[in-house]
PDB file of N, CA and C in Angstrom:
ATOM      1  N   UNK A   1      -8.811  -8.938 -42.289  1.00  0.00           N
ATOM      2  CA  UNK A   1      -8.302 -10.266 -42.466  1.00  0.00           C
ATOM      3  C   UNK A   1      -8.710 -11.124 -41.277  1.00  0.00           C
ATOM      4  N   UNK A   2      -9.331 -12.326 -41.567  1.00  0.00           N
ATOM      5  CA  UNK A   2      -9.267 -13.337 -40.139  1.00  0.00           C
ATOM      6  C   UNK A   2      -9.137 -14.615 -40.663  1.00  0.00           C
ATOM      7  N   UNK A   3      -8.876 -15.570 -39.248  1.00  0.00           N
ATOM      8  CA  UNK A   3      -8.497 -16.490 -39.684  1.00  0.00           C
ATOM      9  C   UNK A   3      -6.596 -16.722 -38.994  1.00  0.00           C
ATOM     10  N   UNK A   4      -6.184 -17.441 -39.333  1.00  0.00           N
ATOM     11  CA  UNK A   4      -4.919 -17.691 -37.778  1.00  0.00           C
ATOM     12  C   UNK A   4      -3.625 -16.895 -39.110  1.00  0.00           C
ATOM     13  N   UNK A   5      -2.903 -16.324 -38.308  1.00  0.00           N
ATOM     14  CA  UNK A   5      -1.435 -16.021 -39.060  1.00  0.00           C
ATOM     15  C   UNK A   5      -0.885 -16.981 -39.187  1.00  0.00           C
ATOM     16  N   UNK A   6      -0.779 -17.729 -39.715  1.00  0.00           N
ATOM     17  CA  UNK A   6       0.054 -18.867 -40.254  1.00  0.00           C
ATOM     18  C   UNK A   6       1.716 -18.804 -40.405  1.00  0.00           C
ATOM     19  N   UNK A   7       2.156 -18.082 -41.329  1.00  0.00           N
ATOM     20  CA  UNK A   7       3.387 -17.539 -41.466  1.00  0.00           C
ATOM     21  C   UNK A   7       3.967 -17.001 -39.925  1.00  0.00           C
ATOM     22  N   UNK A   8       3.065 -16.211 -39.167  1.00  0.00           N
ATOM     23  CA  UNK A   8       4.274 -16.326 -37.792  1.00  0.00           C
ATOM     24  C   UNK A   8       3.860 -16.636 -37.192  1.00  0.00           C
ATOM     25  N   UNK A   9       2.990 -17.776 -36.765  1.00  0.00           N
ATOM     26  CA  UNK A   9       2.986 -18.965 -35.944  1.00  0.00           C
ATOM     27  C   UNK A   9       4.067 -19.714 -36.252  1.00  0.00           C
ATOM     28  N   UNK A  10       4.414 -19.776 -37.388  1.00  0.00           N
ATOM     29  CA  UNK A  10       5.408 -20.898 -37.959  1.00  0.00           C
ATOM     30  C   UNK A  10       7.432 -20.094 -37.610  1.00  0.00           C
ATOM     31  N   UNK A  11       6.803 -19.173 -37.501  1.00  0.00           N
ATOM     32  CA  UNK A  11       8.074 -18.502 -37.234  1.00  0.00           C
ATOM     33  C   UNK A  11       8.479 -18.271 -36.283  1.00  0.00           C
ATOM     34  N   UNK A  12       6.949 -17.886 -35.035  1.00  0.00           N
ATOM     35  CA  UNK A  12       7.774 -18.319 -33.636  1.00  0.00           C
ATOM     36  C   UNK A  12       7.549 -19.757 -32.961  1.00  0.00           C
ATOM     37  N   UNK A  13       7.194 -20.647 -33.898  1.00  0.00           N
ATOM     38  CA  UNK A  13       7.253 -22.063 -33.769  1.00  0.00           C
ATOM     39  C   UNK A  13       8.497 -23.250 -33.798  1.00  0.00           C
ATOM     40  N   UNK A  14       8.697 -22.584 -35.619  1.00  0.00           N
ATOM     41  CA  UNK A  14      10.186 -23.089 -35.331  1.00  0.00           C
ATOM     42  C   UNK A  14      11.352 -22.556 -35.355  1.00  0.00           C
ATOM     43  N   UNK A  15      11.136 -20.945 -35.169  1.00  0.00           N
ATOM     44  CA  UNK A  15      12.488 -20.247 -34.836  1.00  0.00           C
ATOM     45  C   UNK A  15      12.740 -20.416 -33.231  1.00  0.00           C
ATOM     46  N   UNK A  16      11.510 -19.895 -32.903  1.00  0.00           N
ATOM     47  CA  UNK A  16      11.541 -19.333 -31.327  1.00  0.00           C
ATOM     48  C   UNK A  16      11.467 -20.505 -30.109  1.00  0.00           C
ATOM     49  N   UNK A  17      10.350 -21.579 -30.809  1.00  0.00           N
ATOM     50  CA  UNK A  17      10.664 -22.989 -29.731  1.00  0.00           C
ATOM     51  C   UNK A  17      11.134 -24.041 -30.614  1.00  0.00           C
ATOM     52  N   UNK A  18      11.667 -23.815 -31.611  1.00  0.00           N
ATOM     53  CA  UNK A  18      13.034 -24.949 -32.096  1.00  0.00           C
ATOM     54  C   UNK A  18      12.330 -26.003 -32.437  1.00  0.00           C
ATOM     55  N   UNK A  19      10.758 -25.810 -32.918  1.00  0.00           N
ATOM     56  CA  UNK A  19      10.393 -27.216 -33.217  1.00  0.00           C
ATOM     57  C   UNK A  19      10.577 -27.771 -35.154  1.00  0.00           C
ATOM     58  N   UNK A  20      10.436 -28.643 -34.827  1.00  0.00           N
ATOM     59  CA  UNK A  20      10.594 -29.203 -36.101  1.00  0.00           C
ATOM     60  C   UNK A  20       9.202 -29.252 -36.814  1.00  0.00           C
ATOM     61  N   UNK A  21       9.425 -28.945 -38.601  1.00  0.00           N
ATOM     62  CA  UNK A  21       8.225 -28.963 -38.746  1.00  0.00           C
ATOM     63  C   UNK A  21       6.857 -29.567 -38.595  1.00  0.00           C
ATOM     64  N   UNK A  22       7.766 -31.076 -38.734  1.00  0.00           N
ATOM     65  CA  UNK A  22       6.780 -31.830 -37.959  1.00  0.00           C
ATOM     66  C   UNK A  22       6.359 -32.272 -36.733  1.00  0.00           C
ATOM     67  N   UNK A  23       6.568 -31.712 -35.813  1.00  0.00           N
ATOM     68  CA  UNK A  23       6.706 -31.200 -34.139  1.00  0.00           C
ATOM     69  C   UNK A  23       5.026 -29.866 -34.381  1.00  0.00           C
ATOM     70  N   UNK A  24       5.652 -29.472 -35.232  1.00  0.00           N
ATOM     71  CA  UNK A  24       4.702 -27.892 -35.371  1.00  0.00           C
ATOM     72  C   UNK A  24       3.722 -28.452 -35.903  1.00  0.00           C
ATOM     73  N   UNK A  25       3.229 -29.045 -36.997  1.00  0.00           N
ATOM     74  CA  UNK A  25       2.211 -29.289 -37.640  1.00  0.00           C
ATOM     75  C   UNK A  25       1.090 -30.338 -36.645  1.00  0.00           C
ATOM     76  N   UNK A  26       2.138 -31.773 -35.869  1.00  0.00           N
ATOM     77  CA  UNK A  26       1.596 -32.153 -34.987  1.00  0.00           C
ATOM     78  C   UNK A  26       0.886 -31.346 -33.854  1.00  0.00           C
ATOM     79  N   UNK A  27       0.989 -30.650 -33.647  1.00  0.00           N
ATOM     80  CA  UNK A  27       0.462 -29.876 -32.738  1.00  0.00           C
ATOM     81  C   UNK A  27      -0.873 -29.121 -32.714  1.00  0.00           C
ATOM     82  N   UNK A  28      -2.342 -29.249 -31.807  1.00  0.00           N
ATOM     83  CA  UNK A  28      -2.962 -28.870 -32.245  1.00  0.00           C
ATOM     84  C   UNK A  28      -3.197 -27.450 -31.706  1.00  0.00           C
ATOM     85  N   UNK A  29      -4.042 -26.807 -32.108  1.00  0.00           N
ATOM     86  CA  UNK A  29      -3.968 -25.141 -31.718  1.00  0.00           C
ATOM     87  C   UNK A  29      -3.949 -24.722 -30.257  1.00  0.00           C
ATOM     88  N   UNK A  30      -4.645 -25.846 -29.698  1.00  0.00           N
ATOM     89  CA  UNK A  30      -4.660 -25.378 -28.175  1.00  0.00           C
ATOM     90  C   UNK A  30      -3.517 -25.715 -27.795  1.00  0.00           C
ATOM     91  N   UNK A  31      -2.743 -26.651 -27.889  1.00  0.00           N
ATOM     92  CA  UNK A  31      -1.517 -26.800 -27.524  1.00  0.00           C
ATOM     93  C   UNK A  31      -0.513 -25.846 -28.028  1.00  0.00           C
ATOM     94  N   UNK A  32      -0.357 -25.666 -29.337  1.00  0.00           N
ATOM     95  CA  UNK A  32       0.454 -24.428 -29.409  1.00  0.00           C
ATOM     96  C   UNK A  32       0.553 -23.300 -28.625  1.00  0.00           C
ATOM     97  N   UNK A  33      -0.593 -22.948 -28.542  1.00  0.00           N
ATOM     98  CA  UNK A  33      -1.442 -21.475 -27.172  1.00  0.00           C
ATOM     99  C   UNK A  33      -0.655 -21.735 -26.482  1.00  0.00           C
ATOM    100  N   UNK A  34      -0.199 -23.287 -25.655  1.00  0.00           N
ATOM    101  CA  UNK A  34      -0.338 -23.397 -24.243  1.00  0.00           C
ATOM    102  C   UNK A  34       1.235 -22.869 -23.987  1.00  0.00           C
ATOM    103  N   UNK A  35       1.856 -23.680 -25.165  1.00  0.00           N
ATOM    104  CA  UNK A  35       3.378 -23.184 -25.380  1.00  0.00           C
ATOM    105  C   UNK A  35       3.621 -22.071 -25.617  1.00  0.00           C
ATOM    106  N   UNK A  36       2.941 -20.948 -26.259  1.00  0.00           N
ATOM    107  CA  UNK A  36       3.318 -19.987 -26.173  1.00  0.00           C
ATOM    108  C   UNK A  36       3.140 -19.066 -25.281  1.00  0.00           C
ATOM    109  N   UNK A  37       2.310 -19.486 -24.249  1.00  0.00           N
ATOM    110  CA  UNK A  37       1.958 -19.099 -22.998  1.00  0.00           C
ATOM    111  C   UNK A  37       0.321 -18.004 -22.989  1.00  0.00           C
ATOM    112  N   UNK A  38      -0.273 -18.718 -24.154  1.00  0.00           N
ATOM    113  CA  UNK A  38      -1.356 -17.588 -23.922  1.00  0.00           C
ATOM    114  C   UNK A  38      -2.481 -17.936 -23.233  1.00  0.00           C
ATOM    115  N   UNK A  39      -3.037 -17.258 -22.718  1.00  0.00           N
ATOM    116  CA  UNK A  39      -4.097 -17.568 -21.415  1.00  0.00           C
ATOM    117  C   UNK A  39      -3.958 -18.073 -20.371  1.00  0.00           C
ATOM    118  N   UNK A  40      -2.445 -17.976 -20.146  1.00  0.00           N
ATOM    119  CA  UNK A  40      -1.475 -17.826 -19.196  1.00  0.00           C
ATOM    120  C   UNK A  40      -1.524 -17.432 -17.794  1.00  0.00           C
ATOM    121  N   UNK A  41      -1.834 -16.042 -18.294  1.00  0.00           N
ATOM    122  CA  UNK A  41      -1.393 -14.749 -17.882  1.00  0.00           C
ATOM    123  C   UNK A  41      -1.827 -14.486 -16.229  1.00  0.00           C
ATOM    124  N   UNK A  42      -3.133 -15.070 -15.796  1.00  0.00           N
ATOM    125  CA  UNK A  42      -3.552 -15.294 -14.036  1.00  0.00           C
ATOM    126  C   UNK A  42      -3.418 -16.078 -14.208  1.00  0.00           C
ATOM    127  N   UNK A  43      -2.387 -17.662 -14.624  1.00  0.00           N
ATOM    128  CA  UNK A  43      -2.327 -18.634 -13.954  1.00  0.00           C
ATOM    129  C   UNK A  43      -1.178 -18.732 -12.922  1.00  0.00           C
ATOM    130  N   UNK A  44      -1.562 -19.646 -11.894  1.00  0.00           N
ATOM    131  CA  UNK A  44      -0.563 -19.337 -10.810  1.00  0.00           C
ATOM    132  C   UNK A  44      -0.184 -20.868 -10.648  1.00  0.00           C
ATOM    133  N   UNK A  45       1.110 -20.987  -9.785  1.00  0.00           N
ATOM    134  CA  UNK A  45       1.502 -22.294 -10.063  1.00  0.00           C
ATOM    135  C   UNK A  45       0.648 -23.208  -8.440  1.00  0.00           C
ATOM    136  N   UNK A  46       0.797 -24.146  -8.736  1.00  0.00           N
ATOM    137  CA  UNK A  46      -0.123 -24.946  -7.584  1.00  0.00           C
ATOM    138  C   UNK A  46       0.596 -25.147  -6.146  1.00  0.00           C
ATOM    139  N   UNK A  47       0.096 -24.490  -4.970  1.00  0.00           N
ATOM    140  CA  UNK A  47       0.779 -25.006  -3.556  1.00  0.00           C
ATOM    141  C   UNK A  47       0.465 -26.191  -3.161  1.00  0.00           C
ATOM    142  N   UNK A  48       1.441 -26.547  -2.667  1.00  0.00           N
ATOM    143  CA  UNK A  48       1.578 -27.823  -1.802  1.00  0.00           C
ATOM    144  C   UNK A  48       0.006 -28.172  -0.811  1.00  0.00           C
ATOM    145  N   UNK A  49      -0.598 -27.201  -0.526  1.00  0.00           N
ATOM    146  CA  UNK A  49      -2.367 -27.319  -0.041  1.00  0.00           C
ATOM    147  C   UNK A  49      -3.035 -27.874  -1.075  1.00  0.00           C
ATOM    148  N   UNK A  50      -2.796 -27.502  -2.480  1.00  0.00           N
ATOM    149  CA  UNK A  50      -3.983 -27.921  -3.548  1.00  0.00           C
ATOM    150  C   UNK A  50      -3.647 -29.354  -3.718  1.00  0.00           C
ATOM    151  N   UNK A  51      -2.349 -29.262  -3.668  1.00  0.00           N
ATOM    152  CA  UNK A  51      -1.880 -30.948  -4.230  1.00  0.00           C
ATOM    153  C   UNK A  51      -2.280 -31.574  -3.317  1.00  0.00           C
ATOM    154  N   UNK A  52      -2.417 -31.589  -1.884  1.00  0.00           N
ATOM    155  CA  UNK A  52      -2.500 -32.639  -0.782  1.00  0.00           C
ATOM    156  C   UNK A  52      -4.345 -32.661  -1.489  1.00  0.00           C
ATOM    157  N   UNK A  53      -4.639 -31.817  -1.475  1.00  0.00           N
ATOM    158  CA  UNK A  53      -6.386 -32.221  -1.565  1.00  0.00           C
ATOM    159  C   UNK A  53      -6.640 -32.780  -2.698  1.00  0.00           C
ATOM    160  N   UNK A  54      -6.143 -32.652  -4.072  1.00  0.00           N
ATOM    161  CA  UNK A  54      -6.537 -33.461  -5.022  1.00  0.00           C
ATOM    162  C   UNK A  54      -5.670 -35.008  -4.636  1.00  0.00           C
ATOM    163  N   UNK A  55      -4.806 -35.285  -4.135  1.00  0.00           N
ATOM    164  CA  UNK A  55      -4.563 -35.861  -3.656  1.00  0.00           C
ATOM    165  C   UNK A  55      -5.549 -37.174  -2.948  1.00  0.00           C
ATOM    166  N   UNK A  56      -5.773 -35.974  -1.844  1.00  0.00           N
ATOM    167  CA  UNK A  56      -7.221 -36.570  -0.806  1.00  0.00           C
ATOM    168  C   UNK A  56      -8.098 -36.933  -1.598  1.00  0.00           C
ATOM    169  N   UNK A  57      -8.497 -36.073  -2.637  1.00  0.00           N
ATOM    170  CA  UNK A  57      -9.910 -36.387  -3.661  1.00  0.00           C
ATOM    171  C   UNK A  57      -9.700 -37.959  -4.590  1.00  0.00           C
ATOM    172  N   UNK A  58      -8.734 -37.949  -5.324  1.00  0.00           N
ATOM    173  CA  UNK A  58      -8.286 -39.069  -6.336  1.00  0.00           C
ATOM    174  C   UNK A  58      -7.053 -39.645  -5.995  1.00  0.00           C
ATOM    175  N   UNK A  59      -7.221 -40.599  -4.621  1.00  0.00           N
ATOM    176  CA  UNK A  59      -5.736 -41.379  -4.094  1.00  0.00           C
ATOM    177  C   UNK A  59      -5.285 -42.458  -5.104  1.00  0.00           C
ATOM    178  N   UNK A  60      -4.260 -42.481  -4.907  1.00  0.00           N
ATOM    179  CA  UNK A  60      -3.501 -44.143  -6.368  1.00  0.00           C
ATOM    180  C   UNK A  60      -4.107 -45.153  -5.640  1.00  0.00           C
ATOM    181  N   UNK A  61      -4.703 -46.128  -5.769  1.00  0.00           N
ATOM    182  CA  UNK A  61      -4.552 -47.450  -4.984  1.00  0.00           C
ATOM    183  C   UNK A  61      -4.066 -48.798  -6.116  1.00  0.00           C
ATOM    184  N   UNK A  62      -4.470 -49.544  -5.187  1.00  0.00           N
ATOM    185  CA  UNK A  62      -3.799 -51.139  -5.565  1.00  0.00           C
ATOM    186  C   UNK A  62      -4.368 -51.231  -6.805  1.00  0.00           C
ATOM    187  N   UNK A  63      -5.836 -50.857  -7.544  1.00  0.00           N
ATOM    188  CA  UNK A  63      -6.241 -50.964  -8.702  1.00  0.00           C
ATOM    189  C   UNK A  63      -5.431 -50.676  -9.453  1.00  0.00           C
ATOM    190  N   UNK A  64      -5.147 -49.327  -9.258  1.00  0.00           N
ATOM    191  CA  UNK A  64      -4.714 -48.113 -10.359  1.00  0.00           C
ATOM    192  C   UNK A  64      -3.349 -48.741 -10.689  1.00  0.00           C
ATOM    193  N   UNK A  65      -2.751 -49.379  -9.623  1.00  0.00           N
ATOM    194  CA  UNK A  65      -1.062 -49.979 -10.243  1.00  0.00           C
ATOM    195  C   UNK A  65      -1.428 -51.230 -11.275  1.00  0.00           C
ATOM    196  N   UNK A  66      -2.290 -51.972 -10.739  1.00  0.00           N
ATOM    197  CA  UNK A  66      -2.663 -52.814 -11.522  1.00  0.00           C
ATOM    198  C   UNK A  66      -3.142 -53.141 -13.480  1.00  0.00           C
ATOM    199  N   UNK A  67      -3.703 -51.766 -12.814  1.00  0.00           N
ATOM    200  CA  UNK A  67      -4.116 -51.286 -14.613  1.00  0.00           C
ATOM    201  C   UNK A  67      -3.243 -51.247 -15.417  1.00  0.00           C
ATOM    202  N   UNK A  68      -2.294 -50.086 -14.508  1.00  0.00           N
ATOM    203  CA  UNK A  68      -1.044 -49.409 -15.509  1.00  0.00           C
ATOM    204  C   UNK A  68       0.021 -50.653 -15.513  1.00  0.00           C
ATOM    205  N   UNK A  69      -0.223 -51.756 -15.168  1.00  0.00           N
ATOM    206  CA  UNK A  69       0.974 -52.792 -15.290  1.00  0.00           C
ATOM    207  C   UNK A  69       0.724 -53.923 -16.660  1.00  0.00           C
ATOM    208  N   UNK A  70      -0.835 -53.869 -17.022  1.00  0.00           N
ATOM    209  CA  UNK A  70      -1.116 -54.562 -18.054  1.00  0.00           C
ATOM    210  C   UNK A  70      -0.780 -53.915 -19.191  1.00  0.00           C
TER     211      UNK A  70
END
């Protein structure tokens, strides 16, 4: 058989994260994954070092408020 399980995607969709069907259907496959935590598994959460450097890399400035105000 291939092709996605449908029936328990939908079951640990809206049993297990309480979504509504239309919560579930909105959702596209990679996002479901992400919620269910797959490919997960070596991700590690981000230190306070990574954030200062992306930080350093892409700073907010006076533009960027500007944009988001129109």
């Amino acid at each position: 058989m291939s092709g996605l399980d449908w029936p328990g995607l939908m079951r640990v969709g809206m049993q297990e994260l309480r979504l509504k069907p239309v919560e579930f259907w909105a959702l596209s496959p990679a996002e479901l994954a992400l919620m269910l935590g797959a490919g997960c598994a070596g991700a590690r959460p981000m230190r306070r070092a990574r954030l200062d450097e992306l930080l350093a890399r892409f700073p907010d400035g006076a533009g960027d408020r500007e944009r988001m105000e129109r």
